[in-house]
N, C-alpha and C. Protein backbone atom coordinates (compact mmCIF):
# COMPACT_ATOMS: atom_id res chain seq x y z
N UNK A 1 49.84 -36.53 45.17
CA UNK A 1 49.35 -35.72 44.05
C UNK A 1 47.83 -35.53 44.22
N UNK A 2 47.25 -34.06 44.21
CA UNK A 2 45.87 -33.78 44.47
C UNK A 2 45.20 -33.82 42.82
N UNK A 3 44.57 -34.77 43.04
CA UNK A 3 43.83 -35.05 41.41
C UNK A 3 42.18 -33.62 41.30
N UNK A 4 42.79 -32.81 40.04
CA UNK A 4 41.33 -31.86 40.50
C UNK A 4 40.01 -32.57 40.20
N UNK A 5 39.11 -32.35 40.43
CA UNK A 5 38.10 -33.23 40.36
C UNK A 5 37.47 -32.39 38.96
N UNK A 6 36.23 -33.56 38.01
CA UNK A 6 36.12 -33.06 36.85
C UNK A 6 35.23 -31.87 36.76
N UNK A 7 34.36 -31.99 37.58
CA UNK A 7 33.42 -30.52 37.86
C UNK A 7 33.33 -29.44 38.23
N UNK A 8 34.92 -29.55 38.99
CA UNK A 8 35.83 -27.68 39.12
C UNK A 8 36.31 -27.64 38.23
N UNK A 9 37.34 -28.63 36.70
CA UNK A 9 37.48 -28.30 35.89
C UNK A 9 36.37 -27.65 34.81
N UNK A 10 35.43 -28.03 34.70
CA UNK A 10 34.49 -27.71 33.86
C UNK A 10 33.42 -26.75 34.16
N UNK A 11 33.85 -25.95 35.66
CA UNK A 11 32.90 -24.86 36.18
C UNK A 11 34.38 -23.43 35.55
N UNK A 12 35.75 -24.36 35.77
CA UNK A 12 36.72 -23.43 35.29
C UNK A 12 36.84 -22.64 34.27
N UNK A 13 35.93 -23.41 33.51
CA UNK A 13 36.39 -23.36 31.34
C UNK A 13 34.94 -22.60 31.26
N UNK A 14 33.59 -22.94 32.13
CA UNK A 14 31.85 -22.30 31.46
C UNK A 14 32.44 -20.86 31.66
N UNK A 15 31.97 -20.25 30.14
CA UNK A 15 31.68 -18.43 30.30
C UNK A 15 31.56 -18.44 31.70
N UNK A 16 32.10 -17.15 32.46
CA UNK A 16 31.15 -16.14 33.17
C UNK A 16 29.98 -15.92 33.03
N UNK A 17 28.92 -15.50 32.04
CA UNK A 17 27.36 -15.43 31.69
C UNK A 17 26.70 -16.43 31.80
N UNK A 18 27.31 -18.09 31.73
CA UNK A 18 26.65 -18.74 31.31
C UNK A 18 26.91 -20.24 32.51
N UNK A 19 25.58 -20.38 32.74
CA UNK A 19 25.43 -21.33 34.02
C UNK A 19 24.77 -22.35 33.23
N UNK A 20 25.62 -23.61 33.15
CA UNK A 20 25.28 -24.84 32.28
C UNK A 20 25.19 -26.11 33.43
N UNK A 21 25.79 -26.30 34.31
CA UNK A 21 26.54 -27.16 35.02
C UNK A 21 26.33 -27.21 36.45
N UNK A 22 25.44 -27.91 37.15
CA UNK A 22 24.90 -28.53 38.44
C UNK A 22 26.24 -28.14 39.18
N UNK A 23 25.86 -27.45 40.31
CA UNK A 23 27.32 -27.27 41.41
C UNK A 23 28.19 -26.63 40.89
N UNK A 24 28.24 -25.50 40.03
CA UNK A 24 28.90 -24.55 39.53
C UNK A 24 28.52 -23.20 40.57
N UNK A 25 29.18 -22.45 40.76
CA UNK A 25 28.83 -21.10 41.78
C UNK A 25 30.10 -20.65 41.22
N UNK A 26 29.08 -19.31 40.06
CA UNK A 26 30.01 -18.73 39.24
C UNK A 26 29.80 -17.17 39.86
N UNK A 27 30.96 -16.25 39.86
CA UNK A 27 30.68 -14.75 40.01
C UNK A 27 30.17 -14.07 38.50
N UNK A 28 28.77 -13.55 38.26
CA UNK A 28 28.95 -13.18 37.18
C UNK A 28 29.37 -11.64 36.84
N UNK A 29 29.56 -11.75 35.03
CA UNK A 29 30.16 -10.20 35.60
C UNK A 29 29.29 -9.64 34.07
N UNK A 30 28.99 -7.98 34.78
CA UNK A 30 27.70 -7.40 33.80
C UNK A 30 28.17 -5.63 33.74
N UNK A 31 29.61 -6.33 33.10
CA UNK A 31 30.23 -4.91 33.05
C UNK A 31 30.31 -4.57 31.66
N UNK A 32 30.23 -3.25 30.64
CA UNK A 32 30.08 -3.18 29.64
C UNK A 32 30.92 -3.73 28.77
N UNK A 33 32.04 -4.32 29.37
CA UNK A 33 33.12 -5.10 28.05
C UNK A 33 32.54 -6.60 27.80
N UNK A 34 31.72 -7.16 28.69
CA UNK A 34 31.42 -8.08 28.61
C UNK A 34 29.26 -8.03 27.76
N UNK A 35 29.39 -7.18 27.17
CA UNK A 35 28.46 -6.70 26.43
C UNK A 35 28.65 -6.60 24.98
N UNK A 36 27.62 -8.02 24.41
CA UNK A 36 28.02 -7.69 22.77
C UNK A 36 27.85 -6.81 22.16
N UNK A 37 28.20 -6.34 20.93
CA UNK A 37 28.22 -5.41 19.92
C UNK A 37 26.91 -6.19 19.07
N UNK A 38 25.90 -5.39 19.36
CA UNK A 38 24.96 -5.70 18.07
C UNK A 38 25.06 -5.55 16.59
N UNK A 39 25.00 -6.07 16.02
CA UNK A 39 25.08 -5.58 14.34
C UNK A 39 23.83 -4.88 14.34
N UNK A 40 23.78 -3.66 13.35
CA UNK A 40 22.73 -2.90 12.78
C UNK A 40 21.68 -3.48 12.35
N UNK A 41 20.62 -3.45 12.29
CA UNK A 41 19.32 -4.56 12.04
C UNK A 41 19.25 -4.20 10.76
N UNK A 42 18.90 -5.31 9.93
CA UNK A 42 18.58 -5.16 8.20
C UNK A 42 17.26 -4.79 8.20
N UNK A 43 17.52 -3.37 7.23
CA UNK A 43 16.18 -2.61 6.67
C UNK A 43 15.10 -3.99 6.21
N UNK A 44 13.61 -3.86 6.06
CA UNK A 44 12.85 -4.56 5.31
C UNK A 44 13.05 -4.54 4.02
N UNK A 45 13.38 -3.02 2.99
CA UNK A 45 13.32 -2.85 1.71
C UNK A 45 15.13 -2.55 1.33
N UNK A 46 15.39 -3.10 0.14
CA UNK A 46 16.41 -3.17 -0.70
C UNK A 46 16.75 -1.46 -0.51
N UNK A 47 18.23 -1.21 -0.73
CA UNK A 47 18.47 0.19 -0.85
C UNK A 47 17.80 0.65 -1.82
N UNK A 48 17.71 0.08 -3.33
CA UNK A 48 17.47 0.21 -4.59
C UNK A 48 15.94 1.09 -4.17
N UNK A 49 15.54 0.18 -3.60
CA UNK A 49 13.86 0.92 -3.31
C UNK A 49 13.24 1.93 -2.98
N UNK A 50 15.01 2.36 -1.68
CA UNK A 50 14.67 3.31 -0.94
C UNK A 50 15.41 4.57 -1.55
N UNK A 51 16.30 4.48 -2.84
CA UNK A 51 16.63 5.47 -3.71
C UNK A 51 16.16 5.97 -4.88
N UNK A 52 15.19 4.83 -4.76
CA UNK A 52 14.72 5.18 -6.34
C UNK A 52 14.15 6.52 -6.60
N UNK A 53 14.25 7.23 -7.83
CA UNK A 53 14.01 8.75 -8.08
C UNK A 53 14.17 9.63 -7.13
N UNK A 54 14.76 9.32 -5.71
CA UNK A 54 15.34 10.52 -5.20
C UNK A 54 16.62 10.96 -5.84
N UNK A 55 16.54 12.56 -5.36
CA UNK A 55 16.05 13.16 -4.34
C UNK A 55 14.38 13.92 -4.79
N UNK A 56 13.67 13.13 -4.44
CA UNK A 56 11.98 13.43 -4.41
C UNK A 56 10.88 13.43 -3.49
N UNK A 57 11.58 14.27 -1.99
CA UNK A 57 11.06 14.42 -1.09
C UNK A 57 9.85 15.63 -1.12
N UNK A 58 9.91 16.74 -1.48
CA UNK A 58 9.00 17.73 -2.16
C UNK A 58 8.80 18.14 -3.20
N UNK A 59 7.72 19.01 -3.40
CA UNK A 59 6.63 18.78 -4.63
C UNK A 59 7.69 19.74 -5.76
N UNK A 60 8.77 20.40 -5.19
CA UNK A 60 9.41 21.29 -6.05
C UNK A 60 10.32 20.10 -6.97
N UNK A 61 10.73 18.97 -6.36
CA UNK A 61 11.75 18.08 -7.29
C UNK A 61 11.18 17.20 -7.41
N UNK A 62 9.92 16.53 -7.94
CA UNK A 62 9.33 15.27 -8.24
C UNK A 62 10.21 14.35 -9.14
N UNK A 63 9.85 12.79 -9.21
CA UNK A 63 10.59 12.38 -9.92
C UNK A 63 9.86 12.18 -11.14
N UNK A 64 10.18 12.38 -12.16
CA UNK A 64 9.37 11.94 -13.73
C UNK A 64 8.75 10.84 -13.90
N UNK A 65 7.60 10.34 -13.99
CA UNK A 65 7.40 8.98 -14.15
C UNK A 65 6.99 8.82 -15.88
N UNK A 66 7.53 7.37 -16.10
CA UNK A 66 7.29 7.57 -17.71
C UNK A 66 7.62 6.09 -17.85
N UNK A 67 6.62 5.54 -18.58
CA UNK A 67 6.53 3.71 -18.81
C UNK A 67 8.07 3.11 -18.92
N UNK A 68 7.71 1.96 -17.70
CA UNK A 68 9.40 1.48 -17.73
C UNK A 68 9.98 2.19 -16.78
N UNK A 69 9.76 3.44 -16.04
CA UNK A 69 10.53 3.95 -14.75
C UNK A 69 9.37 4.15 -13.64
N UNK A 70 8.77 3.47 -13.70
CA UNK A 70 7.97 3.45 -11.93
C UNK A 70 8.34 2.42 -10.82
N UNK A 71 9.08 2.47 -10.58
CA UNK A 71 9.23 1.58 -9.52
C UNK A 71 10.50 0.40 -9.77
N UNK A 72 10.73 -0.40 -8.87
CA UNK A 72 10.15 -0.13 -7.52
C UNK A 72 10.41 0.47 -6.40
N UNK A 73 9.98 1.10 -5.65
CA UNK A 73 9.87 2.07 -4.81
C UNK A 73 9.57 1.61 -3.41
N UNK A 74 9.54 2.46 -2.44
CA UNK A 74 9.59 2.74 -0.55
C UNK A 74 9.27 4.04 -0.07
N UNK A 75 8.70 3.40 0.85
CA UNK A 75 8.94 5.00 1.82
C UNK A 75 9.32 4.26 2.52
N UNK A 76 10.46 4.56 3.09
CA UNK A 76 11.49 4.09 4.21
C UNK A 76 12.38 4.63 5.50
N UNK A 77 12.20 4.14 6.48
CA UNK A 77 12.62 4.80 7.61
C UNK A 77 13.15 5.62 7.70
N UNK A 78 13.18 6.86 8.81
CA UNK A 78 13.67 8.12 8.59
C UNK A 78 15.44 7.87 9.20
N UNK A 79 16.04 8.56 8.61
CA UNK A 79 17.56 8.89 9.05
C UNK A 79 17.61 8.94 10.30
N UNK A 80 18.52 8.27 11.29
CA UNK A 80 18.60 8.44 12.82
C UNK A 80 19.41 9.54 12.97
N UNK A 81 19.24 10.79 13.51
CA UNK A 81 20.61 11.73 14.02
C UNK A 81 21.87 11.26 14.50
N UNK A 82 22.66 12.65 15.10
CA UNK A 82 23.69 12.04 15.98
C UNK A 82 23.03 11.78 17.21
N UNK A 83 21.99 12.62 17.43
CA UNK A 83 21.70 12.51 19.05
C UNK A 83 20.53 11.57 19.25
N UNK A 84 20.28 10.46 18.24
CA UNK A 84 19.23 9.32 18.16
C UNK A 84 17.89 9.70 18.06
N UNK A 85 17.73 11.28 17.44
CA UNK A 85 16.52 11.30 17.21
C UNK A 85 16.30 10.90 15.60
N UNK A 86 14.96 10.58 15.59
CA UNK A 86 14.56 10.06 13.91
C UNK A 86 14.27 11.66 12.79
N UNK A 87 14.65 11.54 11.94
CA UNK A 87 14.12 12.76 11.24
C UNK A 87 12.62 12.59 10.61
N UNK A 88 12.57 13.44 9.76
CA UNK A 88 11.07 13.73 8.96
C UNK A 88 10.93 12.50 8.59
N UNK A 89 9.65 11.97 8.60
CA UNK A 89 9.21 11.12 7.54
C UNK A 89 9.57 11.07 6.18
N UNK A 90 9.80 9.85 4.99
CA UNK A 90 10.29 9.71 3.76
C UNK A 90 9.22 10.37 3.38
N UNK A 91 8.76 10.72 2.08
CA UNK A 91 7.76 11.28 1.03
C UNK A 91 8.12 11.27 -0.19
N UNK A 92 7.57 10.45 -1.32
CA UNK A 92 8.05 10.50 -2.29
C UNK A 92 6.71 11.59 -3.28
N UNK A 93 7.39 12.49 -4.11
CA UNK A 93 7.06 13.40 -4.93
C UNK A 93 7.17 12.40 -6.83
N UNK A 94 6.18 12.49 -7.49
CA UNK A 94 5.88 12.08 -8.83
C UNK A 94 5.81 12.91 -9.81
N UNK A 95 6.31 13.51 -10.91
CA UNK A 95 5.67 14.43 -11.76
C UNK A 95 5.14 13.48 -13.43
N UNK A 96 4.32 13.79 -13.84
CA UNK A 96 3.86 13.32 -14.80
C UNK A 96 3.26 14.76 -16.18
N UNK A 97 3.33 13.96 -17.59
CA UNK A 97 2.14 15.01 -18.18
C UNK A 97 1.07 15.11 -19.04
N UNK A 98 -0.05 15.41 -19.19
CA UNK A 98 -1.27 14.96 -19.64
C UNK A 98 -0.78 15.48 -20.96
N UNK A 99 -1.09 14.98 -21.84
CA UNK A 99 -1.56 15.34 -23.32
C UNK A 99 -2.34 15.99 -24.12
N UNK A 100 -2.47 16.73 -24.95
CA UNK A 100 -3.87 16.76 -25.62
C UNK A 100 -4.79 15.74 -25.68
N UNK A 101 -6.22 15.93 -25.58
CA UNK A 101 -6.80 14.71 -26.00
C UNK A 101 -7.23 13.12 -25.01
N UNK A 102 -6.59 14.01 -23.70
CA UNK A 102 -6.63 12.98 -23.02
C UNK A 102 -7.92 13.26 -22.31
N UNK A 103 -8.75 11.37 -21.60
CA UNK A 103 -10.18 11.42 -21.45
C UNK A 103 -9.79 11.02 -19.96
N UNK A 104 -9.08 10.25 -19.66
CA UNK A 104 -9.13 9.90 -18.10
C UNK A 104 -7.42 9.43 -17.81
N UNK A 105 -7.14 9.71 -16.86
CA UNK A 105 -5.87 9.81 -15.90
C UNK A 105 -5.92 8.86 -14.33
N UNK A 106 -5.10 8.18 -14.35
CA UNK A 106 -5.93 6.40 -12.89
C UNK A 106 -3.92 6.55 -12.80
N UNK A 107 -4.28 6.95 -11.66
CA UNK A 107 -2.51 6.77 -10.49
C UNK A 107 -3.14 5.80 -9.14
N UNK A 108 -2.05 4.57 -9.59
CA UNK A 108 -2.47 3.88 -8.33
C UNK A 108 -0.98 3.78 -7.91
N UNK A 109 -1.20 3.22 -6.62
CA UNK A 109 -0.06 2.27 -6.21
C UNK A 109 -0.67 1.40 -5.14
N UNK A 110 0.06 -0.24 -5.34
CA UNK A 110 0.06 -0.98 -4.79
C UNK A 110 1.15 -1.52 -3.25
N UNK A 111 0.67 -1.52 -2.39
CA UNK A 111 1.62 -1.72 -1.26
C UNK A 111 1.75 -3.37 -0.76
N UNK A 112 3.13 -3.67 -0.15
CA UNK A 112 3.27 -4.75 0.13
C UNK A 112 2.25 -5.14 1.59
N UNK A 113 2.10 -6.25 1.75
CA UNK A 113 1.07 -6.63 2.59
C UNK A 113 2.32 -7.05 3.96
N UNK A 114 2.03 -5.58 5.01
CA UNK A 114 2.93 -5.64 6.11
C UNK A 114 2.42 -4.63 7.34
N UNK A 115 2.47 -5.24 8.79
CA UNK A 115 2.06 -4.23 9.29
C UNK A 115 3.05 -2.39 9.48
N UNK A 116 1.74 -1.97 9.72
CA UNK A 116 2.17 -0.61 10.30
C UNK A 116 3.03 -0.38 8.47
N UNK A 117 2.36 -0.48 7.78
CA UNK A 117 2.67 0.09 6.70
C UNK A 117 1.40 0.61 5.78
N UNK A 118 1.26 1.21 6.29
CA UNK A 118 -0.16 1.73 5.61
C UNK A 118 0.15 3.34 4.79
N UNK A 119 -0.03 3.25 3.28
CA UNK A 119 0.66 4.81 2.85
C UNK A 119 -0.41 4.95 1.75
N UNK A 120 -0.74 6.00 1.98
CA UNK A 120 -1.63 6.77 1.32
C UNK A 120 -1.03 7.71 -0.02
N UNK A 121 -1.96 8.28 -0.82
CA UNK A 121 -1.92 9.14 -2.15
C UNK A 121 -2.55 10.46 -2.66
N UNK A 122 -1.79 11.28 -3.20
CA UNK A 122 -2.22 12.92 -2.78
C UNK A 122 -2.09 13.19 -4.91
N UNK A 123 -3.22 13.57 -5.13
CA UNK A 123 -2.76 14.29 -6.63
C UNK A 123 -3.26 15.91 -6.31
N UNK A 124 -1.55 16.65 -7.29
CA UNK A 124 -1.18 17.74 -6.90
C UNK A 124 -1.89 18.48 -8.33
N UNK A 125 -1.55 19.94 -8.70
CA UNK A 125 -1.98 20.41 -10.06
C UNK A 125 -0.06 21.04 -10.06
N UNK A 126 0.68 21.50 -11.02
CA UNK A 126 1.86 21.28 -11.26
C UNK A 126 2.45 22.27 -10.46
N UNK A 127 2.15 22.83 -9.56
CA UNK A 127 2.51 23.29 -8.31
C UNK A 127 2.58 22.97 -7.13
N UNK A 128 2.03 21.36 -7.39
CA UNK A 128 2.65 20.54 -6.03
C UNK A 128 2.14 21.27 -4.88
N UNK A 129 1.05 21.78 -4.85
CA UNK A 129 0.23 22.80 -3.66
C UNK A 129 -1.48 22.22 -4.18
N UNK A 130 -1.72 22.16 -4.99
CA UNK A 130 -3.24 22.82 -5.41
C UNK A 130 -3.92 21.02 -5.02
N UNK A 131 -4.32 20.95 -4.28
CA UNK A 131 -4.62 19.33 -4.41
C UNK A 131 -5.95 19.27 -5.50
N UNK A 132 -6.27 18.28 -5.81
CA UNK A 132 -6.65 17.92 -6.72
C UNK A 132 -7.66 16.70 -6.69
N UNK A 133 -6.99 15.67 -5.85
CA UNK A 133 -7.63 14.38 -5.24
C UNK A 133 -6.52 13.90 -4.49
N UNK A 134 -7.06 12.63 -3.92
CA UNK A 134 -6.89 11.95 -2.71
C UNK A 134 -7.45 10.79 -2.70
N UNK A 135 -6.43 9.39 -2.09
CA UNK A 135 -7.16 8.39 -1.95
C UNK A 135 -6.36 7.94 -0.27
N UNK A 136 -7.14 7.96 0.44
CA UNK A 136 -6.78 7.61 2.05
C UNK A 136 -7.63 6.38 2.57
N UNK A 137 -7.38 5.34 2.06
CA UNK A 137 -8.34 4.00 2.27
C UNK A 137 -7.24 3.43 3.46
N UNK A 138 -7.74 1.86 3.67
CA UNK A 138 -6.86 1.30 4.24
C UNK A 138 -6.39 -0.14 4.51
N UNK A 139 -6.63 0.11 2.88
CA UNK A 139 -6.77 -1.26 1.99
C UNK A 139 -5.21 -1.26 1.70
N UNK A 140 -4.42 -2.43 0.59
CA UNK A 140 -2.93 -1.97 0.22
C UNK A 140 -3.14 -1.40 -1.03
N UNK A 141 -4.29 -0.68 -2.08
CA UNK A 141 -4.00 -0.24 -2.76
C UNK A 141 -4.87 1.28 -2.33
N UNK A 142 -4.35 2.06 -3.10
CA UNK A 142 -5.01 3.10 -2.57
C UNK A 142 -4.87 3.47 -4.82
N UNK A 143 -5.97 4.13 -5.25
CA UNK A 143 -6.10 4.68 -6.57
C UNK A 143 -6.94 5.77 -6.78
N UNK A 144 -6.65 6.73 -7.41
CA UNK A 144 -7.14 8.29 -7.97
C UNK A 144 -7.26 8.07 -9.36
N UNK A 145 -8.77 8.18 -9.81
CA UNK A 145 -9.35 8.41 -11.23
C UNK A 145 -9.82 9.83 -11.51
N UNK A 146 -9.42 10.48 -12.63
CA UNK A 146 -9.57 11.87 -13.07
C UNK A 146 -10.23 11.86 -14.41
N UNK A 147 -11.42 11.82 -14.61
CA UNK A 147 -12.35 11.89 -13.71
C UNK A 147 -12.75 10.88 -12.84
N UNK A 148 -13.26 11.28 -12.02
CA UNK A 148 -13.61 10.47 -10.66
C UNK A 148 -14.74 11.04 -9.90
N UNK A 149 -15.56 10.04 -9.05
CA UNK A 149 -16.35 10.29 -8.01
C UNK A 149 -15.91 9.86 -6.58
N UNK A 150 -15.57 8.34 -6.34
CA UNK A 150 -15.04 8.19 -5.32
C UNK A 150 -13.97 7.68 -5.30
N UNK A 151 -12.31 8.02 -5.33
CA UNK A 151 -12.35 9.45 -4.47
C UNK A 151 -12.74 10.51 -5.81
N UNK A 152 -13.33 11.96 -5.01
CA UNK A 152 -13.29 13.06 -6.26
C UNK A 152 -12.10 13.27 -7.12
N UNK A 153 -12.59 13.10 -8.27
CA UNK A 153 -11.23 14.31 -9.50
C UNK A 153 -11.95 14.85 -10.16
N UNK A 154 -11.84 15.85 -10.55
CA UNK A 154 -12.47 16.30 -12.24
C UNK A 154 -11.48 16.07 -13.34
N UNK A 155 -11.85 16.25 -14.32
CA UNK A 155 -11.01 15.95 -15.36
C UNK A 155 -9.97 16.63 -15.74
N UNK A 156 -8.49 16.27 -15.82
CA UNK A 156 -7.54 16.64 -15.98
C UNK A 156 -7.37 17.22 -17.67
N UNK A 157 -6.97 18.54 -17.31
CA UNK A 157 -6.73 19.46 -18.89
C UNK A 157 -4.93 19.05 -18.72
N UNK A 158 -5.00 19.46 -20.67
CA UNK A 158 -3.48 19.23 -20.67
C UNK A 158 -2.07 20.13 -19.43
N UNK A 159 -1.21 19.31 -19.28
CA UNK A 159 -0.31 20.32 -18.28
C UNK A 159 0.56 19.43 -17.91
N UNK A 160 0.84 19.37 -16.78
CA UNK A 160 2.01 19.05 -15.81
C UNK A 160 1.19 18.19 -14.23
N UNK A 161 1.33 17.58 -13.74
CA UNK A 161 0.60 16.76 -12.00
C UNK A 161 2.01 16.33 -11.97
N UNK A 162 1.81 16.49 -10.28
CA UNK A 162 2.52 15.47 -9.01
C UNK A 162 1.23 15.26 -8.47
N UNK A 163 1.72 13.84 -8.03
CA UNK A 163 0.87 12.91 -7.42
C UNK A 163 2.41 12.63 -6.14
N UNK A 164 1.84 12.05 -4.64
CA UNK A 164 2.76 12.29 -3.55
C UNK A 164 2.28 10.75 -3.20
N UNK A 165 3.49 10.19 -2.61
CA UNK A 165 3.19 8.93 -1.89
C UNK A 165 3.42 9.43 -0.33
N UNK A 166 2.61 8.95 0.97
CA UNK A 166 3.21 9.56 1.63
C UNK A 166 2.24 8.19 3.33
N UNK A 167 3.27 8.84 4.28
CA UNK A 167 2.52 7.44 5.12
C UNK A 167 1.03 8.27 5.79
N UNK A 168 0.10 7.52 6.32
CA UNK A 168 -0.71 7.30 6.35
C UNK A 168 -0.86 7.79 7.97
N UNK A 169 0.21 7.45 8.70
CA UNK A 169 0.59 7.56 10.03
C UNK A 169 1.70 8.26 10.36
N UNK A 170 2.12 8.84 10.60
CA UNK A 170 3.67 9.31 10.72
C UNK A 170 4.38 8.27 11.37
N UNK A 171 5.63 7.68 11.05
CA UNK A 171 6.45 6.46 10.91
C UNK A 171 6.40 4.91 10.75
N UNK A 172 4.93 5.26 9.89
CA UNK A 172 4.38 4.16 8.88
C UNK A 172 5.59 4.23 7.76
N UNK A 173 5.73 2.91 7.34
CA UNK A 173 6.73 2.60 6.05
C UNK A 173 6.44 1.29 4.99
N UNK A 174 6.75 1.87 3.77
CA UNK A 174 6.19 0.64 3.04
C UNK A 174 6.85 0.48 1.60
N UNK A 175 6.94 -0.57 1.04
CA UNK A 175 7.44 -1.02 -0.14
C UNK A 175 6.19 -0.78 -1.17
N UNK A 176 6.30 -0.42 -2.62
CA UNK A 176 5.21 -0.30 -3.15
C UNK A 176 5.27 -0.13 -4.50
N UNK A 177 4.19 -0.68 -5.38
CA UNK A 177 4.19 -0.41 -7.01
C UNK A 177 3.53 0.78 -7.84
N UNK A 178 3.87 1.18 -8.81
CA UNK A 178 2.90 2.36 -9.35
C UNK A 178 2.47 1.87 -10.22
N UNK A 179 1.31 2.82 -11.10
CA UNK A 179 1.03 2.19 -12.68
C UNK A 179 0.15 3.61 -12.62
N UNK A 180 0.65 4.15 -13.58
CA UNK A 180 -0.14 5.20 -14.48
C UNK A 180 -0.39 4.82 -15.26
N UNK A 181 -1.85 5.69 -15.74
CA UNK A 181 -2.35 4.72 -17.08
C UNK A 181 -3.50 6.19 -17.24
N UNK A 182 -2.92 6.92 -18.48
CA UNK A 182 -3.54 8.22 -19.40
C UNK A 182 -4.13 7.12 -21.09
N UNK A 183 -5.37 8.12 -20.75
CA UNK A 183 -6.34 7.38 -21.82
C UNK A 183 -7.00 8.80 -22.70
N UNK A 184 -7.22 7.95 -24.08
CA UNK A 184 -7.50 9.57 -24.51
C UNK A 184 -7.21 9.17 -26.47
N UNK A 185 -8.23 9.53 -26.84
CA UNK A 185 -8.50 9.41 -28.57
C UNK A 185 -6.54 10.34 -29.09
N UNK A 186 -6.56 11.20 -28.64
CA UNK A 186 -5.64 11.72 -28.77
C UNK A 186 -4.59 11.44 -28.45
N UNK A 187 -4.14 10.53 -27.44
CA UNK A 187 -2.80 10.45 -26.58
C UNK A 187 -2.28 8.67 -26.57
N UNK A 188 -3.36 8.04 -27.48
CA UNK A 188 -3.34 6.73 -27.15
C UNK A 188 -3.21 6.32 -25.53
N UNK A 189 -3.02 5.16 -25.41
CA UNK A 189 -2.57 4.74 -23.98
C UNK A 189 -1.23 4.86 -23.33
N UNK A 190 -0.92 5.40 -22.60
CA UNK A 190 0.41 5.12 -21.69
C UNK A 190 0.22 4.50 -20.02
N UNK A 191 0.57 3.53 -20.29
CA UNK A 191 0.11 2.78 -18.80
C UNK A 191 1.68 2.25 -18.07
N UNK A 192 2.01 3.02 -17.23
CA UNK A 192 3.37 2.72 -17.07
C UNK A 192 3.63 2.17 -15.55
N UNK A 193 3.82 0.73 -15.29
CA UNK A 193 3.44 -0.09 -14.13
C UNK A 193 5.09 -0.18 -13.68
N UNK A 194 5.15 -0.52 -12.28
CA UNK A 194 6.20 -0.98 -11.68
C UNK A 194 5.88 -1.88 -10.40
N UNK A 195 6.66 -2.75 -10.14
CA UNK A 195 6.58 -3.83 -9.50
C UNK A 195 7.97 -3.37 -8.07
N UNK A 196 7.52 -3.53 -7.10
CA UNK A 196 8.75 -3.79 -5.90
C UNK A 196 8.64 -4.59 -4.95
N UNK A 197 9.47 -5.00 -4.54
CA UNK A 197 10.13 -5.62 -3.43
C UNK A 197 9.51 -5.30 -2.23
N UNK A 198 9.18 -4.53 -2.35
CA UNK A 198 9.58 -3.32 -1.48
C UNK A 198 8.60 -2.27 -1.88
N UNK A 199 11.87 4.59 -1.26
CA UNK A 199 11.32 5.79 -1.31
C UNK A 199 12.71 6.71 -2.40
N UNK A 200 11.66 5.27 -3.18
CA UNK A 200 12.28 6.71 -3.51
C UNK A 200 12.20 7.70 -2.46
């Protein structure tokens, strides 16, 4: 009786891929069945983040902001095609509205502290065309005061604004908070903050 010896048994049983074992001389094999299936990599931001008030990609469908609905919010990676290209950058669109009586108008948002997420802030006049101000720092908060010097605003008359979140870089992405806050003898205060995780 030929007794097998224990180290051809145990070169018998190691994966193919995998060389563990002194005096093993394995054929390996690097054919695509023997290739794992990756799982899809988990986004940084919650879906929640990345839906919030869409569809509010342009200045024609902003989303309403109004104390108690700001956030939290994303701009978040673009859709992959079929043919693996990335689409447009996210952009989230804001609409808001001044009051009678109102003295100053402060749109910030706060971003999570992450690289290659750097997103900047655009205030529109209610045509989402007419800019108005701008804050392009590259700090995580970026904020627009109306009136303002740095960055410029003049003072906002009663009406309608979008204000735009948008990246800073093209396929920059970021999690982020808002807080409007309209001041004004007439309008009392409305300061309407949101906190995230985390495009619309």
């Amino acid at each position: 009786m030929v007794r097998e010896s224990p180290l051809r048994a145990a070169c018998a049983l190691a994966p193919a891929w995998l060389i563990v074992i002194s005096g093993c001389s394995l054929a390996l094999d690097f054919s695509d069945k023997e290739i794992p299936i990756d799982a899809a990599a988990d986004g940084p931001f919650a879906a929640a983040d990345c839906t919030f008030g869409e569809p509010n990609d342009t200045p024609d469908q902003p989303f309403a902001v109004t104390a108690g609905m700001t956030g939290p919010a994303a701009i978040c990676p673009p859709a992959i095609g079929s043919d693996g290209s990335a689409g447009a950058d996210d952009l989230d669109y804001y609409g808001f509205s001044v009051p009678d009586g109102t003295t100053s108008v402060t749109v910030t948002i706060v971003m999570s502290d992450r690289a290659n997420g750097d997103l900047d802030l655009k205030l529109f006049g209610s045509d989402g065309v007419t800019q108005l101000g701008q804050s392009r720092g590259i700090t995580d908060t970026e904020t627009i005061t109306c009136p303002g010097a740095s960055p410029s605003c003049a003072p906002l008359t009663t009406g309608n604004y979008v204000f735009e979140v948008f990246p800073a870089i093209t396929g920059q992405t970021n999690s982020y908070n808002i807080t409007l806050t309209i001041d004004g003898s007439g309008s009392g205060s409305d300061d309407g903050s949101g906190s995230g995780s985390g495009s619309g």
